[in-house]
PDB file of N, CA and C in Angstrom:
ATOM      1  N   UNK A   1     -57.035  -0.312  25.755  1.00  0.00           N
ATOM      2  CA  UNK A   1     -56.351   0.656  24.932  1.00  0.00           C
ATOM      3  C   UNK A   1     -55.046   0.049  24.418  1.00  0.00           C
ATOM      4  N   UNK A   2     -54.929   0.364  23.143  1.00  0.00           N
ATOM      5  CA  UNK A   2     -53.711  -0.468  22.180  1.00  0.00           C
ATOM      6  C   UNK A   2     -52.559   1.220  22.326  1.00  0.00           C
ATOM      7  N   UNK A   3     -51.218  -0.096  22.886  1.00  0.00           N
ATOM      8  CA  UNK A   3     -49.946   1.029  23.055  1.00  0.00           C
ATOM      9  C   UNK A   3     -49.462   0.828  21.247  1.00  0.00           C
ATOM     10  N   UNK A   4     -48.984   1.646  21.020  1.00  0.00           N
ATOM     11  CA  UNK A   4     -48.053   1.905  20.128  1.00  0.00           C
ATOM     12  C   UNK A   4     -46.441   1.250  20.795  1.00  0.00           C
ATOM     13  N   UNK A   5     -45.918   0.356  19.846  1.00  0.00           N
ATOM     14  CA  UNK A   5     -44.362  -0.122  20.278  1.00  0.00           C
ATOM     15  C   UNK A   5     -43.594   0.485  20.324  1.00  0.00           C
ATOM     16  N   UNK A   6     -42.912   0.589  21.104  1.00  0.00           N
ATOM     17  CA  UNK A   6     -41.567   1.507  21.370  1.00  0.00           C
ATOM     18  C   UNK A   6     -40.411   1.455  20.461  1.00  0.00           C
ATOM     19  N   UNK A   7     -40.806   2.168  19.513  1.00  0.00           N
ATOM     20  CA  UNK A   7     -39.187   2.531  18.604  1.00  0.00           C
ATOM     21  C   UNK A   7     -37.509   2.743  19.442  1.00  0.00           C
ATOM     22  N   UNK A   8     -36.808   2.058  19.035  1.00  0.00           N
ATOM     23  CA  UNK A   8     -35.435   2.245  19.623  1.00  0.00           C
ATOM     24  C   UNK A   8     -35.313   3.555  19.290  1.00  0.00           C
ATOM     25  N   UNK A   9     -34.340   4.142  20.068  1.00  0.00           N
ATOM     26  CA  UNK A   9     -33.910   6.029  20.268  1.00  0.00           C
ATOM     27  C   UNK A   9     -32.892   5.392  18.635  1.00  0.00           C
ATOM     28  N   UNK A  10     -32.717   6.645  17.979  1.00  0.00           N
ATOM     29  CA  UNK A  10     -32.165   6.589  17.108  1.00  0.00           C
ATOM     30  C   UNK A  10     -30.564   7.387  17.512  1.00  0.00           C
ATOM     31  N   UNK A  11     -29.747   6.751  16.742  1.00  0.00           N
ATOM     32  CA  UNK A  11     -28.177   7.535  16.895  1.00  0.00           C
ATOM     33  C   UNK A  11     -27.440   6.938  17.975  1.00  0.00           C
ATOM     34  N   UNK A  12     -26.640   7.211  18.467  1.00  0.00           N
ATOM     35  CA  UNK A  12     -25.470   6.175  19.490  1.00  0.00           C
ATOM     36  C   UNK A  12     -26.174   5.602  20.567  1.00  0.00           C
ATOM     37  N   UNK A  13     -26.076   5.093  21.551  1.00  0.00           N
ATOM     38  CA  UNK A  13     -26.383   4.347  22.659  1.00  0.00           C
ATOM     39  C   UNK A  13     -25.141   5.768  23.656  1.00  0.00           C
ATOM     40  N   UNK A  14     -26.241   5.694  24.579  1.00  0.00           N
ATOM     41  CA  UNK A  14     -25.128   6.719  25.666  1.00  0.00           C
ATOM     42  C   UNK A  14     -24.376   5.901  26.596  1.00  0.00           C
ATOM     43  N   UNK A  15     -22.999   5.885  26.941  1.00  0.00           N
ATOM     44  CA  UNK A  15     -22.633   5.307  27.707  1.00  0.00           C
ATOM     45  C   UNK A  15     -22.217   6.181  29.432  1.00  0.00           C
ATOM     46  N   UNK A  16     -23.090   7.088  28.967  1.00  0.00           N
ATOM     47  CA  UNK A  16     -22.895   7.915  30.525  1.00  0.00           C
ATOM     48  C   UNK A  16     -21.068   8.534  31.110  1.00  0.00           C
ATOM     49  N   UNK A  17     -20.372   8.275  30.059  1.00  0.00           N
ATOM     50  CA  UNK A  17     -19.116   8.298  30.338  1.00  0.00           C
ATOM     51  C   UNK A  17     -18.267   9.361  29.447  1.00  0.00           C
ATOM     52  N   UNK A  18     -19.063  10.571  28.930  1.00  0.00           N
ATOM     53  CA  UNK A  18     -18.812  11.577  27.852  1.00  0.00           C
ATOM     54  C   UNK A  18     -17.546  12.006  28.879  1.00  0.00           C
ATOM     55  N   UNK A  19     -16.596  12.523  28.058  1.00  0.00           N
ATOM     56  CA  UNK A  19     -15.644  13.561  28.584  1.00  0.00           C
ATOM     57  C   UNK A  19     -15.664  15.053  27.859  1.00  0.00           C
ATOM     58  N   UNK A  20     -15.307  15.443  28.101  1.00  0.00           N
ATOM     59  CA  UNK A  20     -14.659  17.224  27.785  1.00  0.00           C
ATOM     60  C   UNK A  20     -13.512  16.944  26.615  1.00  0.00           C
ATOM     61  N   UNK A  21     -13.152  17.711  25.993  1.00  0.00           N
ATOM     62  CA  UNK A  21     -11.739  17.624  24.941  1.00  0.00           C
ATOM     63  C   UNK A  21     -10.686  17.700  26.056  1.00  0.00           C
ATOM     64  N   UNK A  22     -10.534  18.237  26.980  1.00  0.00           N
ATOM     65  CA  UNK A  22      -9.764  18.399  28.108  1.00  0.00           C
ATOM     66  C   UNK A  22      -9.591  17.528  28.484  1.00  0.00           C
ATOM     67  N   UNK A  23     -10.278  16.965  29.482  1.00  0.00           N
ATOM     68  CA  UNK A  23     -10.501  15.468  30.075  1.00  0.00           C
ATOM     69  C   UNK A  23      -9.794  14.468  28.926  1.00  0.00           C
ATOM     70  N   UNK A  24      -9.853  14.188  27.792  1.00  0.00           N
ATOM     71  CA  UNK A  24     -10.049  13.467  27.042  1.00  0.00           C
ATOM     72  C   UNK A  24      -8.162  13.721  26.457  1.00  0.00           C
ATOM     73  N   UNK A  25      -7.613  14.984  26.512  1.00  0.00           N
ATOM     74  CA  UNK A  25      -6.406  15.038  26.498  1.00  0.00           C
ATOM     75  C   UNK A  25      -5.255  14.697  27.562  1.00  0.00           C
ATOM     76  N   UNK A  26      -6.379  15.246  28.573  1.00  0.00           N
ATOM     77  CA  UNK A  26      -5.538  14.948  29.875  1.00  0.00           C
ATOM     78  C   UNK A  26      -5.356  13.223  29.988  1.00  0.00           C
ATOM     79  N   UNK A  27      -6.217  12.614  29.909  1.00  0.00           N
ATOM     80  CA  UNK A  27      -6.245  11.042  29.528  1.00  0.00           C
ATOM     81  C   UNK A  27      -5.045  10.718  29.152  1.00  0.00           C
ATOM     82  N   UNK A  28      -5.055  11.266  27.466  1.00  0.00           N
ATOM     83  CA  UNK A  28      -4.021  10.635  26.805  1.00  0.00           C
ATOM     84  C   UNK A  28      -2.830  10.948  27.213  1.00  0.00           C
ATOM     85  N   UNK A  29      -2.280  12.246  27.532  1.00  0.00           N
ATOM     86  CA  UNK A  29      -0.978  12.534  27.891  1.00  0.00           C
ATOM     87  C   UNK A  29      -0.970  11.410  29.271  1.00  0.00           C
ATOM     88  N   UNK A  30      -1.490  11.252  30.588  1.00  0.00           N
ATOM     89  CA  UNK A  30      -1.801  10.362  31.065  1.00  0.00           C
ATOM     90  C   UNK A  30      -0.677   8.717  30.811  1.00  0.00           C
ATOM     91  N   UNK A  31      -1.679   8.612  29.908  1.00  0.00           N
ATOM     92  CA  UNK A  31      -1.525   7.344  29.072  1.00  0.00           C
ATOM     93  C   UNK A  31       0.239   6.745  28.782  1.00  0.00           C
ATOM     94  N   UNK A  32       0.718   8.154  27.417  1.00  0.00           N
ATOM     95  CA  UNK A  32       1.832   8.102  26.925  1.00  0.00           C
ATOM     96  C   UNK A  32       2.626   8.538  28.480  1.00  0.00           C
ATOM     97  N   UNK A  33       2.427   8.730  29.155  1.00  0.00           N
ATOM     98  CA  UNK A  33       3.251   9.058  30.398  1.00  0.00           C
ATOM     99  C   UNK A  33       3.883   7.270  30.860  1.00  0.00           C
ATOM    100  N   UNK A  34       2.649   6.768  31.112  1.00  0.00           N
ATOM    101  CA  UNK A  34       2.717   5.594  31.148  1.00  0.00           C
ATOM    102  C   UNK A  34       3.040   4.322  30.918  1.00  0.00           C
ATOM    103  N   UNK A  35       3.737   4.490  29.113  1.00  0.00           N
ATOM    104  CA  UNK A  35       3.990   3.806  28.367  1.00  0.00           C
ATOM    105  C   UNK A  35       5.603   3.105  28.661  1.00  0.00           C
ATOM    106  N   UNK A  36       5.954   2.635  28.466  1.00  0.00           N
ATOM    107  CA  UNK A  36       7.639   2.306  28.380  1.00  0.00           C
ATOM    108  C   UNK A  36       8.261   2.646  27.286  1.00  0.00           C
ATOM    109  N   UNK A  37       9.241   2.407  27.508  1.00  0.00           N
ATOM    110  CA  UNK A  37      10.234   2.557  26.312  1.00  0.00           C
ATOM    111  C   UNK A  37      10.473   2.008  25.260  1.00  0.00           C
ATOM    112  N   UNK A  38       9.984   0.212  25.652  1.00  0.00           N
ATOM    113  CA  UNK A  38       9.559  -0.930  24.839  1.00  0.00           C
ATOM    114  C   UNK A  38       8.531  -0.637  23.996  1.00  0.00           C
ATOM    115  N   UNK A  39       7.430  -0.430  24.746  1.00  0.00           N
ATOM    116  CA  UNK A  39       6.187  -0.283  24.485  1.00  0.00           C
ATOM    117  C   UNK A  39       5.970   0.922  23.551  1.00  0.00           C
ATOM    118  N   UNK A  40       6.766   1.556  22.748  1.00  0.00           N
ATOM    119  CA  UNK A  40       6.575   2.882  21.499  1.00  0.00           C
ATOM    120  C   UNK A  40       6.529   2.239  20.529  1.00  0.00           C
ATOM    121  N   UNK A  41       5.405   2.591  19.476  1.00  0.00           N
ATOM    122  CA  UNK A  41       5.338   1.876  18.779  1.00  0.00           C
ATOM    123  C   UNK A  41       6.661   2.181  17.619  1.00  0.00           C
ATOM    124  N   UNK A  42       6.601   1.484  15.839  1.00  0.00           N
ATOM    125  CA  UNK A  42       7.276   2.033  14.965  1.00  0.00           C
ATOM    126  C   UNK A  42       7.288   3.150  14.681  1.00  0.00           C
ATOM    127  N   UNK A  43       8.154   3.526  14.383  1.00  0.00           N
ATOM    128  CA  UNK A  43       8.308   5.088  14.132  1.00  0.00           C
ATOM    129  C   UNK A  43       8.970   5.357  12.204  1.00  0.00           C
ATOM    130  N   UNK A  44       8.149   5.848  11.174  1.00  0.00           N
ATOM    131  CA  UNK A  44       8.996   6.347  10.193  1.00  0.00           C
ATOM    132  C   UNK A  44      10.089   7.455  10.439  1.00  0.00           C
ATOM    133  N   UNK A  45      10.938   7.106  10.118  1.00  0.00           N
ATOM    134  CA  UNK A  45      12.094   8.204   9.740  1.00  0.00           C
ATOM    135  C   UNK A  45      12.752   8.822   8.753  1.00  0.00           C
ATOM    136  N   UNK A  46      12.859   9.881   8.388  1.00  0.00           N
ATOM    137  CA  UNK A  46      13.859  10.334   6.984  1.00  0.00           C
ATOM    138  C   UNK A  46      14.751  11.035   7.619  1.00  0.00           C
ATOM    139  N   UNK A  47      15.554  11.071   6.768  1.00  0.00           N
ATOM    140  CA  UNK A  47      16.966  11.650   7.086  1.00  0.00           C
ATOM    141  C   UNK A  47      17.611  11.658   6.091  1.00  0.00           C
ATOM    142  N   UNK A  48      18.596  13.044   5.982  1.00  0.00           N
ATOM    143  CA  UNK A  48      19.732  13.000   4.823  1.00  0.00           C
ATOM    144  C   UNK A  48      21.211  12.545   5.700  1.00  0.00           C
ATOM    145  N   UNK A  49      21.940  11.460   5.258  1.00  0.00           N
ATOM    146  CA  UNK A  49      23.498  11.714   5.785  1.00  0.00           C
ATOM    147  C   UNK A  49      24.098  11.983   4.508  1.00  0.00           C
ATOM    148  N   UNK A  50      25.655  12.135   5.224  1.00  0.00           N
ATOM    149  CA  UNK A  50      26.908  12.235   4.683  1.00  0.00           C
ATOM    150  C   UNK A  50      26.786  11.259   4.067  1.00  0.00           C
ATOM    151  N   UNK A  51      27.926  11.515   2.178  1.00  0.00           N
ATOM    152  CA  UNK A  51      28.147  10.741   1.371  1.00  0.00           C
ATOM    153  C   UNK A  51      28.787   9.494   2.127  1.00  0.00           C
ATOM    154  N   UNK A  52      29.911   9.866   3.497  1.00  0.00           N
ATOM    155  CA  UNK A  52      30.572   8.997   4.094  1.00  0.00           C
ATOM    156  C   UNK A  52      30.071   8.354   4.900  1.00  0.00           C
ATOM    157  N   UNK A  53      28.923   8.839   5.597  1.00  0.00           N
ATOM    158  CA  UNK A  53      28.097   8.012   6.805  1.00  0.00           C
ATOM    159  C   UNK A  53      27.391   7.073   6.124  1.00  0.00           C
ATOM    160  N   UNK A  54      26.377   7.704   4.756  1.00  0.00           N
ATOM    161  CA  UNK A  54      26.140   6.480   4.123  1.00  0.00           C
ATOM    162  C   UNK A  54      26.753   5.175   3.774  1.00  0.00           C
ATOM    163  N   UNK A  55      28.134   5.939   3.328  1.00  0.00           N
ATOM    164  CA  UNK A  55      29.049   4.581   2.727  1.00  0.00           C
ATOM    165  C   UNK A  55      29.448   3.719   3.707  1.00  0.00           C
ATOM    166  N   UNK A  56      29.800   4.182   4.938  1.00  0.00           N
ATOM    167  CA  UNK A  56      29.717   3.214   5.912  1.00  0.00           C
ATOM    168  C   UNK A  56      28.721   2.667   5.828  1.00  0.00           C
ATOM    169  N   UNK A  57      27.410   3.329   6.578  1.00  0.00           N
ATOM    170  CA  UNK A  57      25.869   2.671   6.545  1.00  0.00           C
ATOM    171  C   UNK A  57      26.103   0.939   5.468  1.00  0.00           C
ATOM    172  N   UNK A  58      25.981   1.545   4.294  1.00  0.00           N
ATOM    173  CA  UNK A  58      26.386  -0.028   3.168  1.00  0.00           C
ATOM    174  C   UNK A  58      26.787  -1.073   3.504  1.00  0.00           C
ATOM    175  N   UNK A  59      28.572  -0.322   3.630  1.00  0.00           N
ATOM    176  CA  UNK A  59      29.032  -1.388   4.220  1.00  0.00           C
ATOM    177  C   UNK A  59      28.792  -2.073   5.616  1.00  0.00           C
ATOM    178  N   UNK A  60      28.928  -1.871   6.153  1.00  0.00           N
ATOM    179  CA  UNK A  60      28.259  -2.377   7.415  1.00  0.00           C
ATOM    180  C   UNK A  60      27.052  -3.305   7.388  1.00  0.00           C
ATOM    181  N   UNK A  61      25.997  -2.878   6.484  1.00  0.00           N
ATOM    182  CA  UNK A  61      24.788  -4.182   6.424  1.00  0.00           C
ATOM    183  C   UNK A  61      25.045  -4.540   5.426  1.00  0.00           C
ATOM    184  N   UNK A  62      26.162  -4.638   4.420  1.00  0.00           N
ATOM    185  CA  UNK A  62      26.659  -5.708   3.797  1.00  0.00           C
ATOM    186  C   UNK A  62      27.797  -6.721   4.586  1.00  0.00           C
ATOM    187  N   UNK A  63      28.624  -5.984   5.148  1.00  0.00           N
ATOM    188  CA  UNK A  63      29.983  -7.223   5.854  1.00  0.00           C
ATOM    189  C   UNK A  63      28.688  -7.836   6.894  1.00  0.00           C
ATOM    190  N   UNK A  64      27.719  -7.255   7.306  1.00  0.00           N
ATOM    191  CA  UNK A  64      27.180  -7.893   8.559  1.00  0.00           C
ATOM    192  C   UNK A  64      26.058  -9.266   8.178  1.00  0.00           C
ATOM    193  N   UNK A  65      25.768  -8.358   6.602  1.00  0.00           N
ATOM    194  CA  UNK A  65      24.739  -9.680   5.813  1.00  0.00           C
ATOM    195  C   UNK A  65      23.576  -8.937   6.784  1.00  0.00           C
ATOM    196  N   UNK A  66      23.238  -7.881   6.981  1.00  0.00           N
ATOM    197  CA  UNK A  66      21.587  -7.238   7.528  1.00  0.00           C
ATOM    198  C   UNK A  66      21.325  -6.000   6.814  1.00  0.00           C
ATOM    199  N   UNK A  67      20.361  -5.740   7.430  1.00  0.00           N
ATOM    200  CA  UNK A  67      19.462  -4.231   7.043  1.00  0.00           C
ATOM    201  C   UNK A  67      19.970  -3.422   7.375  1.00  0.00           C
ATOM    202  N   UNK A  68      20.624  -2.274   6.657  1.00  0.00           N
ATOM    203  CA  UNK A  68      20.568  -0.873   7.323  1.00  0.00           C
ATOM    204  C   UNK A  68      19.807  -0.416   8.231  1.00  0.00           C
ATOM    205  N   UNK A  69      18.387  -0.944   8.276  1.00  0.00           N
ATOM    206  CA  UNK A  69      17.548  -0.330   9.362  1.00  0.00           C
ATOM    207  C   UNK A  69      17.643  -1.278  10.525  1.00  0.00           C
ATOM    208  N   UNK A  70      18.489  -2.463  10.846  1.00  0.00           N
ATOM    209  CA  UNK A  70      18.944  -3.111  11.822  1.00  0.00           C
ATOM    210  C   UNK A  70      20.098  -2.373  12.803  1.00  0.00           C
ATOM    211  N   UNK A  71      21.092  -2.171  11.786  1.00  0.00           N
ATOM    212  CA  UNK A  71      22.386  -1.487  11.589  1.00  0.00           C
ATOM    213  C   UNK A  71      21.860  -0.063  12.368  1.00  0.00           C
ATOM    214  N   UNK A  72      21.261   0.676  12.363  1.00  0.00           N
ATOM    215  CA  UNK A  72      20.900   1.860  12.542  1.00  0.00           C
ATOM    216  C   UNK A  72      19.927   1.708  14.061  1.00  0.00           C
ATOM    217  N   UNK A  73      19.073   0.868  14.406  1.00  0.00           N
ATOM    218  CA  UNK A  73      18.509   0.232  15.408  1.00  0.00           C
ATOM    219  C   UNK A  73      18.988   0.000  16.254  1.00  0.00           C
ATOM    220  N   UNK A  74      20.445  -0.924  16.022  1.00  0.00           N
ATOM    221  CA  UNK A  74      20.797  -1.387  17.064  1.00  0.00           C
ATOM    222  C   UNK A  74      22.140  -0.238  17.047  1.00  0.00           C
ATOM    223  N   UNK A  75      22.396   0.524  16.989  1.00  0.00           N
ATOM    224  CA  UNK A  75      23.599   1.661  17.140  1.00  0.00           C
ATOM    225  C   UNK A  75      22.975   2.606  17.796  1.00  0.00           C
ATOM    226  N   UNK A  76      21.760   2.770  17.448  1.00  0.00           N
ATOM    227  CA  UNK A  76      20.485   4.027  18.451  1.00  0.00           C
ATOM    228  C   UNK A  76      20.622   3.143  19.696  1.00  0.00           C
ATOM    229  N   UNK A  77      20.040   1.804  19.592  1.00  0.00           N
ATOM    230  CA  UNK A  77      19.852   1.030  21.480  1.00  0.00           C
ATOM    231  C   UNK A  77      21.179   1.001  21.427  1.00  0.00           C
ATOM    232  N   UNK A  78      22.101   1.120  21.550  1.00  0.00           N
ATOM    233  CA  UNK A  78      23.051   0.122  22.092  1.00  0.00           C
ATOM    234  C   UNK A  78      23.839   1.672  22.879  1.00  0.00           C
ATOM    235  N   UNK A  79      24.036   2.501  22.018  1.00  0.00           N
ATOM    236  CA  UNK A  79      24.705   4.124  22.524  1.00  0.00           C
ATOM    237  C   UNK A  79      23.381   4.177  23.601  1.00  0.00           C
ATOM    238  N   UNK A  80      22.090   4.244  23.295  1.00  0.00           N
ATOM    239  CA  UNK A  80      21.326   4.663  24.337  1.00  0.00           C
ATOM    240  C   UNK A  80      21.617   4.164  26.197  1.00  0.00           C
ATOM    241  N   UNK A  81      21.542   2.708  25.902  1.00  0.00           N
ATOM    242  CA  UNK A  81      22.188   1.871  26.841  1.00  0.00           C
ATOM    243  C   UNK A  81      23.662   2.439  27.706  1.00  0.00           C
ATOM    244  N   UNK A  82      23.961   2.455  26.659  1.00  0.00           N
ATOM    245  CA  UNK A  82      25.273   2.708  27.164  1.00  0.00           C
ATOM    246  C   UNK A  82      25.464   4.391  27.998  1.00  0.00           C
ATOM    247  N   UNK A  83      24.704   5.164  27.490  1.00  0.00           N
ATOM    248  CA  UNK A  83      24.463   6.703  28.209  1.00  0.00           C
ATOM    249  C   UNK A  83      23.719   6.598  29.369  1.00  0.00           C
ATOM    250  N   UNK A  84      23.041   5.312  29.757  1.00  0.00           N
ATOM    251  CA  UNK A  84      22.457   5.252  30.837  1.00  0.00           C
ATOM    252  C   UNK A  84      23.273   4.949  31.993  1.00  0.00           C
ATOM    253  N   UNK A  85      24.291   3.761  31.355  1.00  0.00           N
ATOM    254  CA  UNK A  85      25.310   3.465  32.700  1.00  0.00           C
ATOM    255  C   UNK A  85      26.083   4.144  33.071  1.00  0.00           C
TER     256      UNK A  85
END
């Protein structure tokens, strides 16, 4: 008697390892629990300042010859740092 060949199952491969949406949140919070401080990734930001905070902002990554978004980086770490000690 002639078998007929076995067609592969069609649609995903199961990996026996399904979770719940629950499970699957609980994970992630988990996860970001876990993460460091280093370890966050980029973040976009907007923001409106003062005509004057800006004008500083300028100057400052002009006398310094950098980026405003350096300028602004390292004034977030550096106060952060410093609220820790």
């Amino acid at each position: 008697m002639q078998t007929m060949p076995e067609t592969p199952k069609r649609g995903r491969p199961a990996t026996h390892k399904a979770m719940t949406a629950t499970e699957r949140q609980r994970a992630s919070r988990a996860e970001r629990k876990r993460q460091t401080f280093e370890s966050f990734p980029a973040m976009h930001l907007s923001l409106l300042l003062s005509g004057q905070a800006y004008q500083a902002l300028r100057m400052l990554a002009i006398k310094r010859d950098t980026s405003q978004k350096e300028i602004i980086e390292k004034l977030l770490i550096d106060a952060y740092a410093e609220s820790k000690a």
